[in-house]
N, C-alpha and C. Protein backbone atom coordinates (compact mmCIF):
# COMPACT_ATOMS: atom_id res chain seq x y z
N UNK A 1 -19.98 6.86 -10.53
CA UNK A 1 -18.57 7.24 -10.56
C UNK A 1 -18.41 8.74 -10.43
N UNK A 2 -19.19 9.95 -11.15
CA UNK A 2 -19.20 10.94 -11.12
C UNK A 2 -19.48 11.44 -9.71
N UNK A 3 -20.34 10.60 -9.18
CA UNK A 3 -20.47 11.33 -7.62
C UNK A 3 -19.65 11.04 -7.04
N UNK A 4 -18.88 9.95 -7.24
CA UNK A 4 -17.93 9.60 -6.08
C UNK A 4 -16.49 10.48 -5.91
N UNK A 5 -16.83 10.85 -7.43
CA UNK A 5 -15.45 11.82 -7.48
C UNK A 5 -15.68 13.27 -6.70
N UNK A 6 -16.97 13.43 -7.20
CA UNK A 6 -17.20 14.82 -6.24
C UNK A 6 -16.96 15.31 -5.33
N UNK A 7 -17.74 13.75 -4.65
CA UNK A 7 -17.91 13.52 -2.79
C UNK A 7 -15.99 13.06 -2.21
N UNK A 8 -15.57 12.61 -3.21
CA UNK A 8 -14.04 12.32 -2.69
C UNK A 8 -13.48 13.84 -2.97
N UNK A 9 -13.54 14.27 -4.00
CA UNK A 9 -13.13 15.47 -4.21
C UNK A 9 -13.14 16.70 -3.48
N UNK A 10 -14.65 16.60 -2.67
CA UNK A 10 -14.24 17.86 -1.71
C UNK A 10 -13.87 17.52 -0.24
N UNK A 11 -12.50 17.98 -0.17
CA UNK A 11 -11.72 17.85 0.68
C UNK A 11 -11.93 18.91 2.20
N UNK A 12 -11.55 18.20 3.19
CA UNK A 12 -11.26 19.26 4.45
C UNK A 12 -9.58 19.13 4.72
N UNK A 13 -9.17 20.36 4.88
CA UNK A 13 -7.58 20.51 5.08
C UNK A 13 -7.52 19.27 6.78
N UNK A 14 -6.55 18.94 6.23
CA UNK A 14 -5.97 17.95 7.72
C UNK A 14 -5.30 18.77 8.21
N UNK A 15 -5.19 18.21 9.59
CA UNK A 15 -4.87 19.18 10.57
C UNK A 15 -3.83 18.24 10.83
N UNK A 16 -2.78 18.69 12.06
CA UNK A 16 -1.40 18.73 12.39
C UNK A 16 -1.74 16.87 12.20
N UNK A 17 -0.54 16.02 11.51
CA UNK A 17 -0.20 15.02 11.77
C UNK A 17 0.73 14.52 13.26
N UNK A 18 0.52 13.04 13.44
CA UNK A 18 1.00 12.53 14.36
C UNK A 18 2.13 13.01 15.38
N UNK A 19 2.01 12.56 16.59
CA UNK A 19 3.48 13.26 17.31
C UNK A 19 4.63 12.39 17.26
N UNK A 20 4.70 11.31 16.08
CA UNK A 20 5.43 9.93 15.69
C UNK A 20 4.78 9.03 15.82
N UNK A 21 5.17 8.31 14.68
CA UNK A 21 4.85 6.59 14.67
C UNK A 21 5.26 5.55 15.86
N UNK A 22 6.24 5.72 16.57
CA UNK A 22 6.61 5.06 17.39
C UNK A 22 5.24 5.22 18.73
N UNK A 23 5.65 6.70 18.69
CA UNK A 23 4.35 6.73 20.18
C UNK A 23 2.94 6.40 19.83
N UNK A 24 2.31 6.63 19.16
CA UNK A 24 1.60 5.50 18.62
C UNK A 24 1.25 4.42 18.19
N UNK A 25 1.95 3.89 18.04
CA UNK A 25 2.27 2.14 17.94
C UNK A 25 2.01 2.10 19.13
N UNK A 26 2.60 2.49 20.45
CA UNK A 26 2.92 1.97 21.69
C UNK A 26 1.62 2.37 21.71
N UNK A 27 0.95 3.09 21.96
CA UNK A 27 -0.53 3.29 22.60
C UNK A 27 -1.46 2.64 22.04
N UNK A 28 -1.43 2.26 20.64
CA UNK A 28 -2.65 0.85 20.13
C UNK A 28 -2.39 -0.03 20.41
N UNK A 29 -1.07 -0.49 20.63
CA UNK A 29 -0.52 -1.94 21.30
C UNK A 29 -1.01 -1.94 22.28
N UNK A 30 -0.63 -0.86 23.00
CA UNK A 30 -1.50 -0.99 24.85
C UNK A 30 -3.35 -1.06 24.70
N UNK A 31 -3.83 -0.77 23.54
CA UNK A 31 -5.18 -0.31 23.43
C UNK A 31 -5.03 -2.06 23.31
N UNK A 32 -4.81 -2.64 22.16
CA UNK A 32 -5.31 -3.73 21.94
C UNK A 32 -5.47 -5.28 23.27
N UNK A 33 -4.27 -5.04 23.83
CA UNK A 33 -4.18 -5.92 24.60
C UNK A 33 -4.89 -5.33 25.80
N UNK A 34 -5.18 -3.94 26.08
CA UNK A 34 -6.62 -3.66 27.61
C UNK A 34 -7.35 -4.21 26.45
N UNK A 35 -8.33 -4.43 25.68
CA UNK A 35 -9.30 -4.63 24.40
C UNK A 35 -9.00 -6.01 24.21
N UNK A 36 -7.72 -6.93 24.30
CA UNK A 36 -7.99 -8.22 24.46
C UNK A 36 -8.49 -8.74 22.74
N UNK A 37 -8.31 -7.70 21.91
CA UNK A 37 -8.97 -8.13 20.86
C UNK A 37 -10.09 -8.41 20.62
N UNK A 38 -11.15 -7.90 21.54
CA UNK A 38 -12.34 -8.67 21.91
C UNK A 38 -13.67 -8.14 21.04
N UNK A 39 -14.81 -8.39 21.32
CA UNK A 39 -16.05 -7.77 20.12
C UNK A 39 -15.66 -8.69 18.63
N UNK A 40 -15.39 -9.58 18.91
CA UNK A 40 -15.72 -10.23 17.36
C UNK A 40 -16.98 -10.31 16.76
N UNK A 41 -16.88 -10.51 15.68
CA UNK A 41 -18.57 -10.15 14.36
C UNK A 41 -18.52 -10.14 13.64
N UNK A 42 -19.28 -10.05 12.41
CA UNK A 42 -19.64 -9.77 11.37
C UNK A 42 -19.57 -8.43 11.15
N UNK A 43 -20.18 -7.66 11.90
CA UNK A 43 -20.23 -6.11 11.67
C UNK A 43 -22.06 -6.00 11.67
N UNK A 44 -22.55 -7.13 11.64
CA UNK A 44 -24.24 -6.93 11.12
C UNK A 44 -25.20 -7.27 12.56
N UNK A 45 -24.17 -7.14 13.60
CA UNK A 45 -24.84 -7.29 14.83
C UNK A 45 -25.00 -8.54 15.61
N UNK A 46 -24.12 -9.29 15.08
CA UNK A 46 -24.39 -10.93 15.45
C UNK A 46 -23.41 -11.02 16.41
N UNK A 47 -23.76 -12.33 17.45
CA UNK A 47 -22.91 -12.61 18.56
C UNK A 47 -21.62 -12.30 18.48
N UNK A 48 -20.64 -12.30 19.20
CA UNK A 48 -19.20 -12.06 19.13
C UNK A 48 -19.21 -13.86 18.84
N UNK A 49 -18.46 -14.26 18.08
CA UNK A 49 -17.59 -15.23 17.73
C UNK A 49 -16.17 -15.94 17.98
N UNK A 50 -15.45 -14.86 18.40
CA UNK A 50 -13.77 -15.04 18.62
C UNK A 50 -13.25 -14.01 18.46
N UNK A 51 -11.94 -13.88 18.57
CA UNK A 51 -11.04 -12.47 18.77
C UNK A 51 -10.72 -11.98 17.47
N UNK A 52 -11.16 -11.00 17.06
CA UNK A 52 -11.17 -10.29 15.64
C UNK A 52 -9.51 -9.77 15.85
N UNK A 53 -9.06 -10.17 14.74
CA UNK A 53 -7.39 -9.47 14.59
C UNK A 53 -7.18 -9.00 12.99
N UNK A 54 -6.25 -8.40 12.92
CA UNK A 54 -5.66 -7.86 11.76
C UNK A 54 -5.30 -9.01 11.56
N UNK A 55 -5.12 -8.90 9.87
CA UNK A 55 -4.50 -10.41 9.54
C UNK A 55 -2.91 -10.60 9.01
N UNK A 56 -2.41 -11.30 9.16
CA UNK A 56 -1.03 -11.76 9.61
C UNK A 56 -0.29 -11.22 8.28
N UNK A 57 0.99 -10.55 8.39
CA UNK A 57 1.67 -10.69 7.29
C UNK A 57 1.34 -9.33 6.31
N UNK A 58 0.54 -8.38 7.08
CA UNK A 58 0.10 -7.57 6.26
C UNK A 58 0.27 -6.05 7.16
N UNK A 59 0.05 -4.76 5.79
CA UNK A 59 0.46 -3.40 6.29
C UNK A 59 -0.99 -2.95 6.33
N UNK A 60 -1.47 -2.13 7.60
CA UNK A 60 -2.65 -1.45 7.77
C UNK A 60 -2.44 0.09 7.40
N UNK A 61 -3.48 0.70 7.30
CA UNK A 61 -3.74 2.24 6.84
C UNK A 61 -4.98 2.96 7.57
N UNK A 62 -4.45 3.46 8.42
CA UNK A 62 -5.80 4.13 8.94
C UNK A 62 -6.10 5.15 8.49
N UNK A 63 -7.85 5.35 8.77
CA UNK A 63 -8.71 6.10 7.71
C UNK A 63 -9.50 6.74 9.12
N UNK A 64 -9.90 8.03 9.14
CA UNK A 64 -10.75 8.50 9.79
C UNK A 64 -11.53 9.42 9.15
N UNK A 65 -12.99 9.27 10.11
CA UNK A 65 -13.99 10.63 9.48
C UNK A 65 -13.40 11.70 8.71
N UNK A 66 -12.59 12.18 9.89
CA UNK A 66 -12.28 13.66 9.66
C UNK A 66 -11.41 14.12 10.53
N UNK A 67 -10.26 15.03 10.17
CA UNK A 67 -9.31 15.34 10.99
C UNK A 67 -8.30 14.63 11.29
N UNK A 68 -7.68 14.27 12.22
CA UNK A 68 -6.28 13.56 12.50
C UNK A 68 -6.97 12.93 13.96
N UNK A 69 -6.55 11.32 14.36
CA UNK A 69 -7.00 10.75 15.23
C UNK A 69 -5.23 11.27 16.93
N UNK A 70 -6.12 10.92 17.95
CA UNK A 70 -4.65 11.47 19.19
C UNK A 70 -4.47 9.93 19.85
N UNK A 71 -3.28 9.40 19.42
CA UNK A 71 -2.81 8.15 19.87
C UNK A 71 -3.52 7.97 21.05
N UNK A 72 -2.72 9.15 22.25
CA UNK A 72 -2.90 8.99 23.57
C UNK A 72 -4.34 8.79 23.93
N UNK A 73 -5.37 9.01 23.09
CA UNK A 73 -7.24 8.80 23.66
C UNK A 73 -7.45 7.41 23.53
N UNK A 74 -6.86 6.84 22.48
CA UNK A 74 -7.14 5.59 22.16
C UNK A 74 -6.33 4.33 23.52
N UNK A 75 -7.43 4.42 24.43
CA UNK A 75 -7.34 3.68 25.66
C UNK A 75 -8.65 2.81 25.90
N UNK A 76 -9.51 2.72 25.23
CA UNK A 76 -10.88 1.80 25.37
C UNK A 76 -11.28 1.71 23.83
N UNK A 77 -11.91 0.52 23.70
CA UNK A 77 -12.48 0.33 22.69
C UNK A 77 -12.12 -1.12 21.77
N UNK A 78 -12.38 -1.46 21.23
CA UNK A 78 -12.93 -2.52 20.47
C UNK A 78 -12.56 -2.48 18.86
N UNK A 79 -11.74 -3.26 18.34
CA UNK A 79 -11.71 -4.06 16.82
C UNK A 79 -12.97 -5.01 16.78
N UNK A 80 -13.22 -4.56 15.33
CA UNK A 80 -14.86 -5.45 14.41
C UNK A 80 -14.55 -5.12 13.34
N UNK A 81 -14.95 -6.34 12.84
CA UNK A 81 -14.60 -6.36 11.48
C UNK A 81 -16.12 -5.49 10.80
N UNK A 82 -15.64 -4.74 9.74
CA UNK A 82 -16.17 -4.03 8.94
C UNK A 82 -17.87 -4.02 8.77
N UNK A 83 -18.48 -2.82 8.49
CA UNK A 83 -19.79 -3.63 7.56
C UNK A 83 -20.17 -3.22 6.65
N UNK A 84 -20.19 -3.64 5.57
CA UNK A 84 -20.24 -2.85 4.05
C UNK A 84 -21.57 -1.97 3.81
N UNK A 85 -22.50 -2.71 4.50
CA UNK A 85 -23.60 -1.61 4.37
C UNK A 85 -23.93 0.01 5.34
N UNK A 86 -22.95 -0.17 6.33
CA UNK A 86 -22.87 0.94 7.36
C UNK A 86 -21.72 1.79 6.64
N UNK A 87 -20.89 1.30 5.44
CA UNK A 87 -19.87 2.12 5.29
C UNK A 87 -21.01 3.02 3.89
N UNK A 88 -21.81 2.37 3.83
CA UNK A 88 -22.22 3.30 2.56
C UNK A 88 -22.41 4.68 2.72
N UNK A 89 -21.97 5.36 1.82
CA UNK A 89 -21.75 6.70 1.90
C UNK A 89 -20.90 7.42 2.95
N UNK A 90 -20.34 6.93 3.35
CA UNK A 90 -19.16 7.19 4.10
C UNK A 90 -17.81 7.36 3.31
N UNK A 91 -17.39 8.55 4.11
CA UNK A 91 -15.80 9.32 3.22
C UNK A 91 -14.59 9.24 4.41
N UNK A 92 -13.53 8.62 4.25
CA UNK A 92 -12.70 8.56 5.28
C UNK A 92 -11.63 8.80 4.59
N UNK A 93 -10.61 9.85 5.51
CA UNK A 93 -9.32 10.10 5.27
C UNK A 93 -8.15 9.22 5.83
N UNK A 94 -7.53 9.26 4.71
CA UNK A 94 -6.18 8.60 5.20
C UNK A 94 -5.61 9.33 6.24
N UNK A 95 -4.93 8.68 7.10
CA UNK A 95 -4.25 9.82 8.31
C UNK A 95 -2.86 8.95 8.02
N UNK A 96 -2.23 7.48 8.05
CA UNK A 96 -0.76 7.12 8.09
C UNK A 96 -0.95 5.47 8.24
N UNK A 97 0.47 4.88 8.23
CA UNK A 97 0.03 3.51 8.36
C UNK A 97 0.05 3.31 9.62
N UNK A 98 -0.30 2.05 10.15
CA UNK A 98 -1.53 1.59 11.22
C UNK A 98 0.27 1.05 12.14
N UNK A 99 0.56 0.98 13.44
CA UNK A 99 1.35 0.84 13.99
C UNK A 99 2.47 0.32 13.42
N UNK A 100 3.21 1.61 12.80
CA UNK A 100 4.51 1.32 12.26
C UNK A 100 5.49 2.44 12.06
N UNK A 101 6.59 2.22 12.26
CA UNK A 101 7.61 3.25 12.28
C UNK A 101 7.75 3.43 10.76
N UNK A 102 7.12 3.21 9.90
CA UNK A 102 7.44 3.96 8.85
C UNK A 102 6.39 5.16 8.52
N UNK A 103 6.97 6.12 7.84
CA UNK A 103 6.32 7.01 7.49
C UNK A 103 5.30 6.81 6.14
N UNK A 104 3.87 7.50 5.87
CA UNK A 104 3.04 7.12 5.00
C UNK A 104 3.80 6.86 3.83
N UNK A 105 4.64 7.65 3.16
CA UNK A 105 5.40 7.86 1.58
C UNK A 105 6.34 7.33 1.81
N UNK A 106 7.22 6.75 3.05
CA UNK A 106 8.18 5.43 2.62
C UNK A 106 7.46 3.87 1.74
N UNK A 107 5.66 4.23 2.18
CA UNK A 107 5.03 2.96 2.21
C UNK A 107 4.53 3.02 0.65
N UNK A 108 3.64 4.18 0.51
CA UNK A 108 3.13 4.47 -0.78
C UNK A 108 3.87 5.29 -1.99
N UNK A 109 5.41 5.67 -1.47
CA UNK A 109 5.75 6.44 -2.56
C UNK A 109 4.97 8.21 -2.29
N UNK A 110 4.31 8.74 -1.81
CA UNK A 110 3.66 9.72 -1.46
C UNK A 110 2.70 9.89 0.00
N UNK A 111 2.97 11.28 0.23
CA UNK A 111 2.00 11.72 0.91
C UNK A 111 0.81 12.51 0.86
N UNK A 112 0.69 12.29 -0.85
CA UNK A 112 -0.80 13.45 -1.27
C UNK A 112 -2.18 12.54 -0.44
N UNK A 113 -2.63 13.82 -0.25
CA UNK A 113 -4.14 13.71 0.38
C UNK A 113 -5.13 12.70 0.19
N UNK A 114 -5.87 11.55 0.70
CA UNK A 114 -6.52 10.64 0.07
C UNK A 114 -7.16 10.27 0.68
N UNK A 115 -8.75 9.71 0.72
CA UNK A 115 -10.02 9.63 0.79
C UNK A 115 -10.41 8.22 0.26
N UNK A 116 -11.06 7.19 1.10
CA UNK A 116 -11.68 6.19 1.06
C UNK A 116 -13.26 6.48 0.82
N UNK A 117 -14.01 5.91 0.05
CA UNK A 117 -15.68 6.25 0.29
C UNK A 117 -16.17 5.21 -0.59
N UNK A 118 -17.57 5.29 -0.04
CA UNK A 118 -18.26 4.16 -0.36
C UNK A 118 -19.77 4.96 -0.43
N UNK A 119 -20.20 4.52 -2.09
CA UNK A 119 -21.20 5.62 -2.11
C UNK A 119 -22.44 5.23 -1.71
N UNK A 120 -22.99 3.95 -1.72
CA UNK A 120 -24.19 3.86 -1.00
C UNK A 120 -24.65 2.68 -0.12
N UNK A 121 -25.98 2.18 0.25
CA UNK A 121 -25.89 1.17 1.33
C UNK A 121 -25.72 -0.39 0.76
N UNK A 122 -25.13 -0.13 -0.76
CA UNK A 122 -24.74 -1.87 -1.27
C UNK A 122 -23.27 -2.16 -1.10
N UNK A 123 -22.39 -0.44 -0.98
CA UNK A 123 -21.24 -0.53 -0.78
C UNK A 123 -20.79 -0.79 -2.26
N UNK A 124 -21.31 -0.64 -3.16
CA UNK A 124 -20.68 -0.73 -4.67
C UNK A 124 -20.02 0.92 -4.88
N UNK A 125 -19.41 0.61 -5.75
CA UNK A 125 -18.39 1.72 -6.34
C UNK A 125 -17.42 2.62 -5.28
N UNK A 126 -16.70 1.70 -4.19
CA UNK A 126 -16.40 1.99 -3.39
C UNK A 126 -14.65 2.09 -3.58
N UNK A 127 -13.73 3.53 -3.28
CA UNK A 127 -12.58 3.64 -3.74
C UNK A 127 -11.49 4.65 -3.33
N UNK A 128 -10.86 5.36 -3.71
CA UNK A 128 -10.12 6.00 -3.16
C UNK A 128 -9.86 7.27 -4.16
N UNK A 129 -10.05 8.49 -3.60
CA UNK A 129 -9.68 9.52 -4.22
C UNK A 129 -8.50 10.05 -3.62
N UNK A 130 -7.96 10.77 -4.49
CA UNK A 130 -6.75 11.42 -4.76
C UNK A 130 -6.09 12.90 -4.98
N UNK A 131 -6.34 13.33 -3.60
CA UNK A 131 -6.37 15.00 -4.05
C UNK A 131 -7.65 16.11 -4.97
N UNK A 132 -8.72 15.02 -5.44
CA UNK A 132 -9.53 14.96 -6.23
C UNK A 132 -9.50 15.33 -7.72
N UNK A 133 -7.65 14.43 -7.55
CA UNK A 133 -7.42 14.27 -9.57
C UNK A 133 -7.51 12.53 -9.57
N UNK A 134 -6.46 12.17 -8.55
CA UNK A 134 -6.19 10.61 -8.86
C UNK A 134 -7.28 9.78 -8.48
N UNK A 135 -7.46 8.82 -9.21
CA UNK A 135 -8.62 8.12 -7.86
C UNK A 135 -8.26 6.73 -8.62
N UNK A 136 -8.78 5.55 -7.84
CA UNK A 136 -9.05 3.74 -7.77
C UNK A 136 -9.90 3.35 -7.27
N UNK A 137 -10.83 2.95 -8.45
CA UNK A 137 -12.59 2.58 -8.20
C UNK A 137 -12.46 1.06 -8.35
N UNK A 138 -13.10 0.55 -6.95
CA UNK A 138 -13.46 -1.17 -7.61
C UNK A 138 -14.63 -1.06 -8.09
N UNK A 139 -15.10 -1.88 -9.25
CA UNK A 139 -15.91 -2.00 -9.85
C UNK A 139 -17.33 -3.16 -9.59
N UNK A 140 -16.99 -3.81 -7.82
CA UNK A 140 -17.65 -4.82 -7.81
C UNK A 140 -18.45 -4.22 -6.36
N UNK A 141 -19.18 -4.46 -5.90
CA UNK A 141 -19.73 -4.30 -3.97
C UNK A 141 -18.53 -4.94 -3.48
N UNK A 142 -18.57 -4.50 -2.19
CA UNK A 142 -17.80 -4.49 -1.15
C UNK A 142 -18.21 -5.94 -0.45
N UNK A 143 -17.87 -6.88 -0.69
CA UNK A 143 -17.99 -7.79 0.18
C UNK A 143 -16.99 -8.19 1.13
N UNK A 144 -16.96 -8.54 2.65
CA UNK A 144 -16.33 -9.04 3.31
C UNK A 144 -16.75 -10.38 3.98
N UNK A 145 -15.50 -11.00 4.42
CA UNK A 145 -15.91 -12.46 4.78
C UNK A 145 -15.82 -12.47 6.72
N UNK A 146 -16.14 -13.80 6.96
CA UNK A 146 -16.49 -13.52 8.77
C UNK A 146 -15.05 -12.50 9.27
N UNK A 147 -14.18 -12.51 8.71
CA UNK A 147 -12.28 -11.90 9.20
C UNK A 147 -12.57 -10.82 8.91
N UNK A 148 -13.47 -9.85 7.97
CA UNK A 148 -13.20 -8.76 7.41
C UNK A 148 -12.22 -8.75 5.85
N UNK A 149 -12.02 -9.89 5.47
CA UNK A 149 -10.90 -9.93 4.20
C UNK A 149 -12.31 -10.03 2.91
N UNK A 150 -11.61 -8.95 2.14
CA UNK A 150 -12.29 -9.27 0.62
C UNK A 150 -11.12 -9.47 0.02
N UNK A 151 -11.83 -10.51 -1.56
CA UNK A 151 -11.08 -10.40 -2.38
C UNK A 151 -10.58 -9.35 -3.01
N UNK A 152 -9.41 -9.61 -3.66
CA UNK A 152 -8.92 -8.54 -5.35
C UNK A 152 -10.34 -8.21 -5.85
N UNK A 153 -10.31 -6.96 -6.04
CA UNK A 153 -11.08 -6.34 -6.97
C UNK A 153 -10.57 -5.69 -8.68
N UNK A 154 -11.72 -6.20 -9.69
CA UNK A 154 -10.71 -5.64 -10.46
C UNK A 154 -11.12 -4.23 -10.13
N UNK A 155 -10.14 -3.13 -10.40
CA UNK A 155 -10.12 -1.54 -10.21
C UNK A 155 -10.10 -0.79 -11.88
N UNK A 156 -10.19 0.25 -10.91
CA UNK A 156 -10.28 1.46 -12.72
C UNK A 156 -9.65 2.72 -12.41
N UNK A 157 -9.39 3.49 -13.22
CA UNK A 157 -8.89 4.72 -12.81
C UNK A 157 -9.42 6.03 -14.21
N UNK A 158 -9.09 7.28 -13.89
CA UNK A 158 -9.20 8.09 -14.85
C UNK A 158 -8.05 8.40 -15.23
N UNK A 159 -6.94 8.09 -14.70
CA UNK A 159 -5.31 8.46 -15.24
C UNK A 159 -5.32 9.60 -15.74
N UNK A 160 -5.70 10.74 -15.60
CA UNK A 160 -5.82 12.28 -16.60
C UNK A 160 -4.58 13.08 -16.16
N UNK A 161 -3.73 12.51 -15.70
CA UNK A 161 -2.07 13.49 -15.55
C UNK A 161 -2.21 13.78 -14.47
N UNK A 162 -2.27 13.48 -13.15
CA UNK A 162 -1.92 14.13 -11.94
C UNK A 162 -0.85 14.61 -11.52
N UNK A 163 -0.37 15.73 -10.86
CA UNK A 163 0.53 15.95 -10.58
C UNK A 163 1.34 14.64 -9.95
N UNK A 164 2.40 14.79 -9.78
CA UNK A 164 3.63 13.56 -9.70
C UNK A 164 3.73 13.23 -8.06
N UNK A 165 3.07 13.77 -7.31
CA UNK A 165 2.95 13.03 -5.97
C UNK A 165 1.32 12.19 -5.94
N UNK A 166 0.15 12.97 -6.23
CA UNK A 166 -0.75 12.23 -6.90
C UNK A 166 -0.89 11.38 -7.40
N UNK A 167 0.07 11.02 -8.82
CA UNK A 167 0.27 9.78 -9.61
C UNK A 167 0.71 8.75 -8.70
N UNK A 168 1.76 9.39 -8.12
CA UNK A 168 2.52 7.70 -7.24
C UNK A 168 1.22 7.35 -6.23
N UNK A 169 0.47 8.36 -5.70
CA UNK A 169 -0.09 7.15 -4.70
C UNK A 169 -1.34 6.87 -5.56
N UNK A 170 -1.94 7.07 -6.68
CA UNK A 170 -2.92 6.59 -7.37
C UNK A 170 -2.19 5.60 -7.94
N UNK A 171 -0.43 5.22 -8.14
CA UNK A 171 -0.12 3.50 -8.76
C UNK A 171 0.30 2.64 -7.48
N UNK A 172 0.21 3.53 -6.78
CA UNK A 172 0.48 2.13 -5.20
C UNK A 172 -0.84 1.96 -5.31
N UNK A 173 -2.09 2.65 -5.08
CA UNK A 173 -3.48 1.50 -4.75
C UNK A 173 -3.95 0.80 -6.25
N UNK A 174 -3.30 1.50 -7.24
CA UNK A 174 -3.75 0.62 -8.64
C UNK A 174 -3.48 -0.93 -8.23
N UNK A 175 -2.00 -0.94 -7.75
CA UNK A 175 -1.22 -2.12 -7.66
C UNK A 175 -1.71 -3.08 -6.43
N UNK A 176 -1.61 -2.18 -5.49
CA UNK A 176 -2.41 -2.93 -3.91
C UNK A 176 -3.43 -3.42 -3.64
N UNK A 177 -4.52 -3.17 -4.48
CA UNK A 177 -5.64 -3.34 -4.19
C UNK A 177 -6.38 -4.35 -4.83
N UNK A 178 -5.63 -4.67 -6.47
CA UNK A 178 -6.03 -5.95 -6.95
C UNK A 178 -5.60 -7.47 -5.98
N UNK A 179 -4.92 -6.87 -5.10
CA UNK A 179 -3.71 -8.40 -3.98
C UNK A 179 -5.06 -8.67 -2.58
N UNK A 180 -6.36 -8.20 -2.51
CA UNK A 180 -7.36 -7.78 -1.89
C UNK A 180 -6.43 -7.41 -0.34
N UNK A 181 -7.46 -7.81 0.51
CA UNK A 181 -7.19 -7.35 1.55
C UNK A 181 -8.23 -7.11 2.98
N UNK A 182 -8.50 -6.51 3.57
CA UNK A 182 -9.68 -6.78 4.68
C UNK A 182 -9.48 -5.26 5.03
N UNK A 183 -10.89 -4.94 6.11
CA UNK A 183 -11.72 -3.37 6.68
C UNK A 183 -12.12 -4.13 7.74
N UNK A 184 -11.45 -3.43 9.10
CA UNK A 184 -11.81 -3.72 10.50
C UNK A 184 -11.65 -2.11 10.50
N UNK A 185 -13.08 -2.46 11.74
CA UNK A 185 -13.18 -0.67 12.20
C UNK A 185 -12.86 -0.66 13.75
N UNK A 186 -11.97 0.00 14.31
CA UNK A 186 -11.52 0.72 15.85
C UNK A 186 -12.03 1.55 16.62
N UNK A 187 -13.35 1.17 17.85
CA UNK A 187 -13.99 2.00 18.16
C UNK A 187 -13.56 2.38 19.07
N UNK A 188 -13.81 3.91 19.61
CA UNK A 188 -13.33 4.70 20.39
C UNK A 188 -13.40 5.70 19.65
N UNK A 189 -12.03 6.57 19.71
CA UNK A 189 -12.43 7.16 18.30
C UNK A 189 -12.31 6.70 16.89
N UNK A 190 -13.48 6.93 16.60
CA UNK A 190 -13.80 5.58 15.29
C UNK A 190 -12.85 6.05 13.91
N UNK A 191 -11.88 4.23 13.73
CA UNK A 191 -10.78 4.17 12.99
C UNK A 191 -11.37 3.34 11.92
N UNK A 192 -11.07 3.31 10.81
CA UNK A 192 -11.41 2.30 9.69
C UNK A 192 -10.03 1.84 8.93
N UNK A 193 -9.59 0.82 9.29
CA UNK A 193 -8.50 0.20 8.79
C UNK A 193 -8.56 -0.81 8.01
N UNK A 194 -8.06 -0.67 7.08
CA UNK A 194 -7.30 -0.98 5.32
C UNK A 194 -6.64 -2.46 5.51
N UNK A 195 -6.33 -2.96 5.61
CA UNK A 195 -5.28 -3.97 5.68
C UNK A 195 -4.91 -4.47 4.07
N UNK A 196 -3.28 -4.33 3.94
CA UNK A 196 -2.85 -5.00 2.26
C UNK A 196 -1.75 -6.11 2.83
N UNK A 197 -1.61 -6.88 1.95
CA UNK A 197 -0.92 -7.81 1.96
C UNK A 197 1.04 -7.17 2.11
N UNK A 198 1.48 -7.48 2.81
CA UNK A 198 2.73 -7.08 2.76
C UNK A 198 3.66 -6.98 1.96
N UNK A 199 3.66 -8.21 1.23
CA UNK A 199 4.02 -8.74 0.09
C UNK A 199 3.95 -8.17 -0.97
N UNK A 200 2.70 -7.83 -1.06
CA UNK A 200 1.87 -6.82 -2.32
C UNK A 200 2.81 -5.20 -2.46
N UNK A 201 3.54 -4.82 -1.54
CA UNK A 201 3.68 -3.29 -1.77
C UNK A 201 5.44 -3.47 -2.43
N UNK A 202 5.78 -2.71 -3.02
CA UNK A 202 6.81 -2.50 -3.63
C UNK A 202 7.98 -2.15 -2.89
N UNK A 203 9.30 -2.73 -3.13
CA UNK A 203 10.13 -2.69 -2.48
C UNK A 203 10.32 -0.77 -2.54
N UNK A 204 10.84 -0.30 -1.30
CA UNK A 204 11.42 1.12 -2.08
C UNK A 204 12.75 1.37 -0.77
């Protein structure tokens, strides 16, 4: 837990956000359908199977390495569902939600800074930091099923007073993340997307 806070904790400043949600929507829509949805898997190297999709009814969050991803590049490439052991030790930033005209903090209540990571190759103690005050640790490995969907995890937190944009998005993933959800990754430039249940997020 202590490392994870570390490794979530040190941050790189993001650089300029999106040129809108709308024009991006339109360019993964166009990505997906040249892409056909195609490359289905496990993530562990096994035959393609069928057309890997986001799953129905639900809000995505994209996460990248580092920096801010450019709608307009995303013209080739491939959805696969996740692989928990390739995410180990891997730190990904939130950049916004995944083709939608809403803005990140209509969705979460905030736009403070936040970091996905997964500290090693079992994919246990894998979570989300928070400016590197707030954070939401699941307490179990990362398992995913042939779709990319894991269950609810139970989660944990350090709650130690974050400032008040901090707090709200450390109680949207308190809340979101026990409702589980699924990790498909977007290659091209490589995307790691969140998927929560729709249902699950709070009216605002």
């Amino acid at each position: 837990m202590t490392a994870q806070r570390e490794h979530g904790s040190t941050r790189r400043i993001r650089s300029t956000r999106r040129n809108g949600a709308l024009a991006r929507g339109g360019a993964v829509a166009a990505l997906l359908a040249l892409a056909g949805c195609v490359d289905a898997g496990t993530g562990d190297g096994a035959d393609p199977a069928g057309d890997v999709q986001l799953p129905a009814d639900s809000v995505t969050f994209a996460f990248t390495p580092g920096g801010t991803f450019d709608a307009e590049e995303l013209t080739t490439g491939s959805l696969r569902v996740a692989d928990p052991a390739a995410l180990g030790g891997t730190v990904w930033e939130l950049q916004d939600v995944w083709m939608s005209e809403r803005e990140l903090a209509e969705v979460t209540g905030s736009s403070a800074g936040t970091t996905l990571s997964f500290t090693d190759a079992q994919g246990q103690g894998w979570g989300l930091d928070v400016e590197g005050c707030g954070g939401v640790w699941a307490q179990d490995a990362l398992a995913l099923d042939a779709e990319g969907t894991f269950s609810g995890p139970e989660v944990s937190t350090t709650d130690i007073g974050c400032p008040g944009d901090v707090q709200a998005m450390e109680d949207f993933w308190m809340w979101v993340l026990p409702g589980g959800g699924a990790l498909h990754v977007l290659d091209g430039p490589e995307v790691l997307l969140l998927s929560v249940p729709e249902g699950r997020l709070v009216p605002r």
